[in-house]
Protein backbone atom coordinates (compact mmCIF):
# COMPACT_ATOMS: atom_id res chain seq x y z
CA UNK A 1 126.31 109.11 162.68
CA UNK A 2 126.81 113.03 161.85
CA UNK A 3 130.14 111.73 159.43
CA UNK A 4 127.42 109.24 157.79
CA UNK A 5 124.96 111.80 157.43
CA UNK A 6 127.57 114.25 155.80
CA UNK A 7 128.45 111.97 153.34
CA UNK A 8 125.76 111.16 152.15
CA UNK A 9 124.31 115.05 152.30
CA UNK A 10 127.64 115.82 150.10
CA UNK A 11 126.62 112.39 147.88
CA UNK A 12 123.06 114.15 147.19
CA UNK A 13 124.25 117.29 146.47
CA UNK A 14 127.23 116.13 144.01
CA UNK A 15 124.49 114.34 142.01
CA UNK A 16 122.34 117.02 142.11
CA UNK A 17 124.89 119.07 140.63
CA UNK A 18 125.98 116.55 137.85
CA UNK A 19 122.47 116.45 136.75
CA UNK A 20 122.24 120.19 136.45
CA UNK A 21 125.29 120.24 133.99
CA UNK A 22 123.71 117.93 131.76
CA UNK A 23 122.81 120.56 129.59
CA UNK A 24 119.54 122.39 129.35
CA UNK A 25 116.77 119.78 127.82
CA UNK A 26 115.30 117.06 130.08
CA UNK A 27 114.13 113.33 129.27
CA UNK A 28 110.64 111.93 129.82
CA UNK A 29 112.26 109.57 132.96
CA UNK A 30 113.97 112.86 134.46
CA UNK A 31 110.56 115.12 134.40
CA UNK A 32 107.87 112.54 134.87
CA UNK A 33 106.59 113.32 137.72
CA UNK A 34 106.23 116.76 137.12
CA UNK A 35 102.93 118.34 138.30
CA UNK A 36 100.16 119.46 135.69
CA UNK A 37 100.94 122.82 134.70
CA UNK A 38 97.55 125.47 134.77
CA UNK A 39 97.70 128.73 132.33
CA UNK A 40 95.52 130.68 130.42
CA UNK A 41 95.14 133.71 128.59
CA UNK A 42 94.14 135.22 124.83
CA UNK A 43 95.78 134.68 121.83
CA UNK A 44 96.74 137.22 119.44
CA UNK A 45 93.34 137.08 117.67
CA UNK A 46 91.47 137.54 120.81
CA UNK A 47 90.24 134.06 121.88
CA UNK A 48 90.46 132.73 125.35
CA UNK A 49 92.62 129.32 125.46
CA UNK A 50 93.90 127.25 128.10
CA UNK A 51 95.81 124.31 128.57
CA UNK A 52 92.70 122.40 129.70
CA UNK A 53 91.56 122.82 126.31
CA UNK A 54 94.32 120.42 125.16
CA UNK A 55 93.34 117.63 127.28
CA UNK A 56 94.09 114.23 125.77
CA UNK A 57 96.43 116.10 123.65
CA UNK A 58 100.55 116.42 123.26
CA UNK A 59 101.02 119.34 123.75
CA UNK A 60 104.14 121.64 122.85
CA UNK A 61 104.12 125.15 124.70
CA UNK A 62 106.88 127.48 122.98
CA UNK A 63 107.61 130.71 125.48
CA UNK A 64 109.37 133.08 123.55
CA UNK A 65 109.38 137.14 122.60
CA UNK A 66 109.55 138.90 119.50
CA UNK A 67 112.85 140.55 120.44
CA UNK A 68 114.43 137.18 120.61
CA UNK A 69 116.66 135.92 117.62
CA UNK A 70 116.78 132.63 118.41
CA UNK A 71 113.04 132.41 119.01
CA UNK A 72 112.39 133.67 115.65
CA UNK A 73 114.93 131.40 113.82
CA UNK A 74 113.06 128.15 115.97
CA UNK A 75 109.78 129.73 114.39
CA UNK A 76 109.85 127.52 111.01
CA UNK A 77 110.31 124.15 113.01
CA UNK A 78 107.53 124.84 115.58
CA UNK A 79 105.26 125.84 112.67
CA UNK A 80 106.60 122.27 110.56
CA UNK A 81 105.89 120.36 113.94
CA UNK A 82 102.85 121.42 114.92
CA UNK A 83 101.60 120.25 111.49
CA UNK A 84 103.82 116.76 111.44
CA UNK A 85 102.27 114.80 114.67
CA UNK A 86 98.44 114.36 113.16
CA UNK A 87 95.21 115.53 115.46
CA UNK A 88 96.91 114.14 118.77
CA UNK A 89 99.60 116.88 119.03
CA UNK A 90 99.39 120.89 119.01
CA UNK A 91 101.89 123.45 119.53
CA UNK A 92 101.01 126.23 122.00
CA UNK A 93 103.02 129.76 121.58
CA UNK A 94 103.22 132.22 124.07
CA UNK A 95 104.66 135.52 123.53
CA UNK A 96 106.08 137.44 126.60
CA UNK A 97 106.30 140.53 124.76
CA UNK A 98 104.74 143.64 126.30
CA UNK A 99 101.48 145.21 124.37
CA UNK A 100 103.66 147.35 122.80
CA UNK A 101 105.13 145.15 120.88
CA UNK A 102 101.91 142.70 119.86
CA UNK A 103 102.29 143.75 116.17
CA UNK A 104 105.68 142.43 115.95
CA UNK A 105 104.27 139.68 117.36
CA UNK A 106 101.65 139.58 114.33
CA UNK A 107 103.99 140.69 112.04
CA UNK A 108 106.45 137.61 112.86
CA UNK A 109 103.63 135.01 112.73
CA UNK A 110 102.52 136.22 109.02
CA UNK A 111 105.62 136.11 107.80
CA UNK A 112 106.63 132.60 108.98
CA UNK A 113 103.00 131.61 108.36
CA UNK A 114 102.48 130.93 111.96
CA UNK A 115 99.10 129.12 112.28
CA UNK A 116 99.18 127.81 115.82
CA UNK A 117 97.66 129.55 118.63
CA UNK A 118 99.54 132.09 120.47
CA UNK A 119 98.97 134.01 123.47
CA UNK A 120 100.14 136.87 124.59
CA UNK A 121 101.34 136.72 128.27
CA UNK A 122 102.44 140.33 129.14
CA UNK A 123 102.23 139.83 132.60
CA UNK A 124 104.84 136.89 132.36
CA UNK A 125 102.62 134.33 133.86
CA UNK A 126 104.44 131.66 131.63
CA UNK A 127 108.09 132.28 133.39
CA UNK A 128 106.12 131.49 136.40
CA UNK A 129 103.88 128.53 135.65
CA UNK A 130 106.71 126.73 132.75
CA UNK A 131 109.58 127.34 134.92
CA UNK A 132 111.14 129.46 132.26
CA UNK A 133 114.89 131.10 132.38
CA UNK A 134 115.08 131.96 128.91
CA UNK A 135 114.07 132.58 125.76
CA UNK A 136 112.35 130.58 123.76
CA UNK A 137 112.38 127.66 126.14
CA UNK A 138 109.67 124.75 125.18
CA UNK A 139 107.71 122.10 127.37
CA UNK A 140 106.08 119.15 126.27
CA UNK A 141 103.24 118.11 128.22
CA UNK A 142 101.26 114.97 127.96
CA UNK A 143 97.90 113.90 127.48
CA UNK A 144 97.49 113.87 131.81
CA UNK A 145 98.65 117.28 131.37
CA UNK A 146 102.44 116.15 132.85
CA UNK A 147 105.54 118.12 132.08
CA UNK A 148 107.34 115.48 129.81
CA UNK A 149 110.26 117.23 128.47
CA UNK A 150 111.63 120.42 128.09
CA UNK A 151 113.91 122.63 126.16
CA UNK A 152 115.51 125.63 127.05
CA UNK A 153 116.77 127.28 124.34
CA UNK A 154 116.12 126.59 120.28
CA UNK A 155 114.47 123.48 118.90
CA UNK A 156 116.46 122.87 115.46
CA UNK A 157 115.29 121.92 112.32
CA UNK A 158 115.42 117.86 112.40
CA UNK A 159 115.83 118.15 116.38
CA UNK A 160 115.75 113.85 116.96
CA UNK A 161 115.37 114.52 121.17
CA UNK A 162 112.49 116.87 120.59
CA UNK A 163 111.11 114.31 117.97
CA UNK A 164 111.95 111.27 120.08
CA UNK A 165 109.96 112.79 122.78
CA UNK A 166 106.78 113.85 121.30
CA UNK A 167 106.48 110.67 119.49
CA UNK A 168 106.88 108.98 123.20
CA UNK A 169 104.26 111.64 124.38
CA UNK A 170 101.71 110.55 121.48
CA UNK A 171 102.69 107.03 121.97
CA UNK A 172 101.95 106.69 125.35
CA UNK A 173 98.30 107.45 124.94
């Protein structure tokens, strides 16, 4: 009984630990069951937003900081997507830059003509409530408000999993 139960502890945690060295984005089947995801805050122009205000919506959330190069080189595609997917989709930026830094912020959303909303978290509530472990990671979240997929690290230009999975997202209805 104790050998059986050994086994098949040392069973769960190899696949536990194959699964974690997949790489760092997850499928729709692998996060389904995800819990809805709360947050809220202002954006850089001083509006309150919240996920709730999304509902029935895809929605991308992009957690990234000015001081981030790979955040700003994902900038361009975020700003292409959120415009691509019609009324049922939005892309959601947070910054977790401190207030020192919100005019970089600015400055870096004028001059990649960043017109989606974007908070400023600079109490890192985002790390917390998106599971975050670097920068930028994304999360798609679904109409329910369920964590579909997520990305940590850049979304490239043409990215076919990121596409694959919001169209899936929008799809699903």
């Amino acid at each position: 009984m104790v050998a059986t139960m050994r086994r098949t502890l040392i069973a769960l945690l190899l696949v536990g630990a194959a699964c974690e060295g997949k790489g760092t984005t997850s499928s729709e089947a692998s996060v389904a069951l995800e819990p809805s995801v709360r947050f809220e805050g202002k954006t850089t122009d001083g509006k309150d937003v919240s996920l709730a205000d999304y509902e029935g919506k895809v929605v991308l959330v992009n957690v990234w900081a000015s001081w981030c190069g790979p955040c700003k080189k994902e900038l361009p595609e975020l700003q292409k997507m959120h415009h691509a997917y019609g009324d049922d989709f939005a892309v959601l930026g947070v910054s977790i830059d401190k207030a020192r830094n919100h005019q970089a912020v600015r400055g870096l959303m004028r001059q990649f003509g960043i017109d989606y909303p974007v908070v400023l978290d600079t109490d890192g509530l985002s790390v917390q409530a998106f599971g975050v472990q670097g920068y930028p990671t994304s999360v798609l979240i679904d109409r329910n408000g369920v964590i579909r997929w997520r990305r940590e690290g850049i979304i490239e230009p043409g990215d076919t999993e990121a596409q694959t999975a919001i169209r899936a997202a929008i799809e699903a209805g």
